[in-house]
N, C-alpha and C. Protein backbone atom coordinates (compact mmCIF):
# COMPACT_ATOMS: atom_id res chain seq x y z
N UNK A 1 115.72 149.52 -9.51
CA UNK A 1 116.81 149.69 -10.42
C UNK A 1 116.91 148.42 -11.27
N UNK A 2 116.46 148.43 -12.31
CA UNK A 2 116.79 147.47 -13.70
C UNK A 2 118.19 147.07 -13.93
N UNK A 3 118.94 146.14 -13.78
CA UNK A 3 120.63 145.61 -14.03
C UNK A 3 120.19 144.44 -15.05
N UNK A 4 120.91 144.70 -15.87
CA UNK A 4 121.63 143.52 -17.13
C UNK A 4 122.09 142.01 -16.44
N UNK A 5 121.60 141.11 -15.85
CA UNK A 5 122.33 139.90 -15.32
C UNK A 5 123.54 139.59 -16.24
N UNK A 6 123.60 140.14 -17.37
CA UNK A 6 125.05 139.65 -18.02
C UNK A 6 125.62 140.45 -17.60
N UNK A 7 125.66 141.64 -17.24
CA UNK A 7 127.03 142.96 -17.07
C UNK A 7 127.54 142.52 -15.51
N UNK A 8 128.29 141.63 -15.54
CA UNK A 8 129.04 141.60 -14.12
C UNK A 8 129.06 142.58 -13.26
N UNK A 9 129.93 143.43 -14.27
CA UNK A 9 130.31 144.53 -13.40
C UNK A 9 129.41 145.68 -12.72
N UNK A 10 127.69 145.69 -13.47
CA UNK A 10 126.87 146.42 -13.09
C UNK A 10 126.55 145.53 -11.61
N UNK A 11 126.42 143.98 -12.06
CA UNK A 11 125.73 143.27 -11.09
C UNK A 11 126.44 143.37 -9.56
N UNK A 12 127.67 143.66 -9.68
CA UNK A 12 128.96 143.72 -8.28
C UNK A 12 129.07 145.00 -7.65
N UNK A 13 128.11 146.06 -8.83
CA UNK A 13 128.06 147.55 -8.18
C UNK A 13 126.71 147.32 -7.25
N UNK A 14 125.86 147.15 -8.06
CA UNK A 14 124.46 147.10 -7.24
C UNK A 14 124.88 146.12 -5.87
N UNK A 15 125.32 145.01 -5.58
CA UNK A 15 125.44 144.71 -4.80
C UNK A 15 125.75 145.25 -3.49
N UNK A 16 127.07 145.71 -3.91
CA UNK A 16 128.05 146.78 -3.09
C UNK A 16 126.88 147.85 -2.48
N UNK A 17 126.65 148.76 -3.14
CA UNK A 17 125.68 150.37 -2.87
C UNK A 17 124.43 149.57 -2.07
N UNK A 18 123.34 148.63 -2.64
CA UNK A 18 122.54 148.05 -2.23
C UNK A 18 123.05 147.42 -0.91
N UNK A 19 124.27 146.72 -0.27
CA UNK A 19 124.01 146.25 0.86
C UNK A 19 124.65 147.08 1.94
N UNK A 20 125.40 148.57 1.36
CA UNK A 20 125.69 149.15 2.81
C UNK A 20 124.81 150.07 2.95
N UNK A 21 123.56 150.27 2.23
CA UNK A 21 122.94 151.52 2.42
C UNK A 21 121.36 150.52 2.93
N UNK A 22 120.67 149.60 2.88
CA UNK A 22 119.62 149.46 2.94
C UNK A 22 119.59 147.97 3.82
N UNK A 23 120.69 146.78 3.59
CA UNK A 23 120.91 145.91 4.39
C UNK A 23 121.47 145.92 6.00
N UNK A 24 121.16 144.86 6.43
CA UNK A 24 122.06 144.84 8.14
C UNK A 24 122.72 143.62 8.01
N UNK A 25 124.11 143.53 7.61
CA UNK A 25 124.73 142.34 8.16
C UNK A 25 123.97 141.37 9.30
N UNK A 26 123.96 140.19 9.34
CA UNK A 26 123.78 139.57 10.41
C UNK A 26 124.79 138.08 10.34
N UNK A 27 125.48 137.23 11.91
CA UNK A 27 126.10 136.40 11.44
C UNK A 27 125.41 135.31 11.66
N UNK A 28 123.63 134.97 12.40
CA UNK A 28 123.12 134.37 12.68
C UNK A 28 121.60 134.00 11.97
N UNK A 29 121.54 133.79 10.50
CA UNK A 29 120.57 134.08 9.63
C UNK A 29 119.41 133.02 9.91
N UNK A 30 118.14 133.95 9.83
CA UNK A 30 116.99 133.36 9.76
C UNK A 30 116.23 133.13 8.25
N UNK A 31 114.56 132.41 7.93
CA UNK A 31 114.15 132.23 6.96
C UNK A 31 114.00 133.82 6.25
N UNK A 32 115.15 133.96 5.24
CA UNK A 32 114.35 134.85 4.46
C UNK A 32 115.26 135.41 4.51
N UNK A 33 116.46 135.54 4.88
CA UNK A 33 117.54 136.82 5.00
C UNK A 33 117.96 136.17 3.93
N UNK A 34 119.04 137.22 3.13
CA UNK A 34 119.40 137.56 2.03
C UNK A 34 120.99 137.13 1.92
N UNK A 35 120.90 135.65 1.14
CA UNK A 35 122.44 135.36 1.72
C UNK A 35 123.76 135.94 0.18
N UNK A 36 124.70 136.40 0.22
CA UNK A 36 125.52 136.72 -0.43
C UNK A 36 126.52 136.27 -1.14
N UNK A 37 126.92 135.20 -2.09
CA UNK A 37 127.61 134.33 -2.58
C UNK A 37 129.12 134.54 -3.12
N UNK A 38 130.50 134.58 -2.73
CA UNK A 38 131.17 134.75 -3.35
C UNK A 38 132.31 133.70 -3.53
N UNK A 39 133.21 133.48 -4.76
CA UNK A 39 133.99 132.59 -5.34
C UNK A 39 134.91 133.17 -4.94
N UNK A 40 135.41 134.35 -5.31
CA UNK A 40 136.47 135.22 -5.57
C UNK A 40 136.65 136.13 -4.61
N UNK A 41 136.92 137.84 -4.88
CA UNK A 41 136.63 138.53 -4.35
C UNK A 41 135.74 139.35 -3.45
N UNK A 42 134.55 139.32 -4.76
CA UNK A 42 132.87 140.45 -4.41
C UNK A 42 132.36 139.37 -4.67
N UNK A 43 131.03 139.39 -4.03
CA UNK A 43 129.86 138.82 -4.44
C UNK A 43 129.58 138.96 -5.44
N UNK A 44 129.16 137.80 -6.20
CA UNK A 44 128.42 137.53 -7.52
C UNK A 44 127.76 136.60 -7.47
N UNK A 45 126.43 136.60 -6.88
CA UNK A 45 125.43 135.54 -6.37
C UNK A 45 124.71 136.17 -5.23
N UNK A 46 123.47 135.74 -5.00
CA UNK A 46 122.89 135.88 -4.03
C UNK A 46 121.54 134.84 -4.23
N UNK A 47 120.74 134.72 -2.80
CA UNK A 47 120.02 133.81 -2.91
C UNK A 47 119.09 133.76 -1.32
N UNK A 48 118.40 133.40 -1.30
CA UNK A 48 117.63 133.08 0.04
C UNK A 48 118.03 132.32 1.10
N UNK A 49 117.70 132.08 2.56
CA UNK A 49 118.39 131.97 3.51
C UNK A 49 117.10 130.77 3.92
N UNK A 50 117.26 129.51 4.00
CA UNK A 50 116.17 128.55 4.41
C UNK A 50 116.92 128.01 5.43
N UNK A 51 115.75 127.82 6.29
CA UNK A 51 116.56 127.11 7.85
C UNK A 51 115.47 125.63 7.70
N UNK A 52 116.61 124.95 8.06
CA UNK A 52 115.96 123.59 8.26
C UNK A 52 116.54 122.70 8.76
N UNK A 53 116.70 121.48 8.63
CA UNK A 53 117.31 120.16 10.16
C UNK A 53 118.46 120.29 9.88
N UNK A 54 119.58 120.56 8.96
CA UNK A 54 120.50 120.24 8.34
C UNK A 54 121.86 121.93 8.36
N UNK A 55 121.26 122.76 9.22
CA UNK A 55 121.81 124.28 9.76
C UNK A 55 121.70 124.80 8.78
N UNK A 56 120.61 124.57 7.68
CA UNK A 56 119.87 125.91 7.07
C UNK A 56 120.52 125.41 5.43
N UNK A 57 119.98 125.95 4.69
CA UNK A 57 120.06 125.83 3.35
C UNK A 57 119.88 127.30 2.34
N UNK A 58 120.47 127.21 1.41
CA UNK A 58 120.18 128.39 0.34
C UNK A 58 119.57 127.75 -1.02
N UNK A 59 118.20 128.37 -1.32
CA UNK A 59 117.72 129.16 -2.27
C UNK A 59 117.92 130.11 -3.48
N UNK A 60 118.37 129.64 -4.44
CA UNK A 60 118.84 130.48 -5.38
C UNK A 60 118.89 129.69 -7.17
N UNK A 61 118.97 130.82 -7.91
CA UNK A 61 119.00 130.49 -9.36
C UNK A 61 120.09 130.01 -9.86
N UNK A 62 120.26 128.99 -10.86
CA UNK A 62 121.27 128.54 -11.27
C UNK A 62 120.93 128.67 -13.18
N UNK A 63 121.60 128.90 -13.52
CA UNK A 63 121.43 129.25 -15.05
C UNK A 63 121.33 127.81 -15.46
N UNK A 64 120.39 127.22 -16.03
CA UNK A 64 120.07 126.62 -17.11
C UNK A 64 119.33 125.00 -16.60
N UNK A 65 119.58 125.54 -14.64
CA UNK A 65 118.62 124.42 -13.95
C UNK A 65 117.45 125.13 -13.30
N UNK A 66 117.29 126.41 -12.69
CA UNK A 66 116.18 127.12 -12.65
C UNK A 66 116.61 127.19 -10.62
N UNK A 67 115.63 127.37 -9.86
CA UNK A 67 115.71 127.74 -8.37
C UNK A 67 116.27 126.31 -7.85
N UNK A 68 117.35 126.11 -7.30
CA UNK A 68 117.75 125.00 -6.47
C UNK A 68 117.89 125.62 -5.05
N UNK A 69 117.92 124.46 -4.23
CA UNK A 69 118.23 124.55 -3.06
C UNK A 69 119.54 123.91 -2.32
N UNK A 70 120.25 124.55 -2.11
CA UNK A 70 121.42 123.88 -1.61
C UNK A 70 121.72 123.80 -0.09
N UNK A 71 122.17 122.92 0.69
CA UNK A 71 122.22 123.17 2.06
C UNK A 71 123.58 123.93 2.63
N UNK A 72 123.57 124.68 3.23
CA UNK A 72 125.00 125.25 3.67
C UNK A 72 126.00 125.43 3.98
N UNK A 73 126.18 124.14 4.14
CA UNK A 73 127.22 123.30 4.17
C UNK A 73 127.74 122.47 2.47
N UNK A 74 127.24 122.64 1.81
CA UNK A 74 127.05 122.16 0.31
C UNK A 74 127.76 123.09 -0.60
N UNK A 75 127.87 124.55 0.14
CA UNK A 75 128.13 125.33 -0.92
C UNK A 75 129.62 125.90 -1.40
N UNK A 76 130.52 125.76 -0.57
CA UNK A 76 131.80 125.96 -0.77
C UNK A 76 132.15 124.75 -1.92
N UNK A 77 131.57 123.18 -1.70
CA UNK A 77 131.89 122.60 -2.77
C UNK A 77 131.46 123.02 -4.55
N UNK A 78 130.58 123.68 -4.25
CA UNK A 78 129.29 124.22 -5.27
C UNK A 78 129.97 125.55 -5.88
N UNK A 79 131.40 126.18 -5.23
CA UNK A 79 132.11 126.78 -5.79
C UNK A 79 132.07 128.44 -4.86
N UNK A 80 131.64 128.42 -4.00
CA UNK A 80 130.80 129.66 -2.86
C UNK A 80 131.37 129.59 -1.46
N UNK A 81 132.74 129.81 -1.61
CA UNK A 81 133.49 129.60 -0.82
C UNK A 81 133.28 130.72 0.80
N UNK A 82 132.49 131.50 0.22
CA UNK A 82 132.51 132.97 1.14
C UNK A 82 130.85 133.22 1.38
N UNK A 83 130.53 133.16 2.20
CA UNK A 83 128.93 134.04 2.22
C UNK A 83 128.48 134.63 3.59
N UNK A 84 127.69 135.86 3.41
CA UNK A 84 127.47 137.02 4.21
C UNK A 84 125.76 137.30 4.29
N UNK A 85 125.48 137.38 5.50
CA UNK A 85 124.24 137.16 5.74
C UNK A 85 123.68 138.51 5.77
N UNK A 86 122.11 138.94 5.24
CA UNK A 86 121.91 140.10 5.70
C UNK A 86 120.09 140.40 5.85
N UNK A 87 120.23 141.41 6.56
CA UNK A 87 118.48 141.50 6.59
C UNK A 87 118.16 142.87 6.22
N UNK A 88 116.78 142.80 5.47
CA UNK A 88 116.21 144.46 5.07
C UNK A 88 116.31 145.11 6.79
N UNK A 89 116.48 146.39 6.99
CA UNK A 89 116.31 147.26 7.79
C UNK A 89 115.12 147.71 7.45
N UNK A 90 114.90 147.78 8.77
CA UNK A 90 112.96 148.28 9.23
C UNK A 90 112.93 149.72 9.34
């Protein structure tokens, strides 16, 4: 499914439909699970799940700096007050 990164509101639907139909919540994330970013309400962000010395870090795009890595503990300051872990179902 093709989404507009500018249309918010497409981007907060796909999220939604995409993580109760094909994701598995998890509250204990490994390399590669699919972490969920939110400020506000819904998610609007997402990004990769990196484990490393520091209880794991996220992976993700930032408009106009390109893929950063942030550690997980880093990110509520970073404005990502909320995040939800999840894995593809097998």
């Amino acid at each position: 499914m093709a989404i507009d990164p500018d249309d918010l509101r497409a981007c907060l639907r796909a999220f939604r439909d995409e993580c109760d139909s094909r994701w598995q919540p998890v509250s204990e994330p490994i390399d590669g699970d699919v972490v969920l970013l939110r400020s506000g309400r819904y998610a609007s962000h997402c990004g990769i799940f990196v484990k490393d010395l520091v209880g794991g870090a996220v992976a993700h795009c930032e408009r106009g700096c390109g893929v950063v890595v942030a550690p997980r503990r880093r990110l509520p300051a970073l404005g990502y007050q909320h995040q939800s872990f999840y894995r593809w179902r097998d």
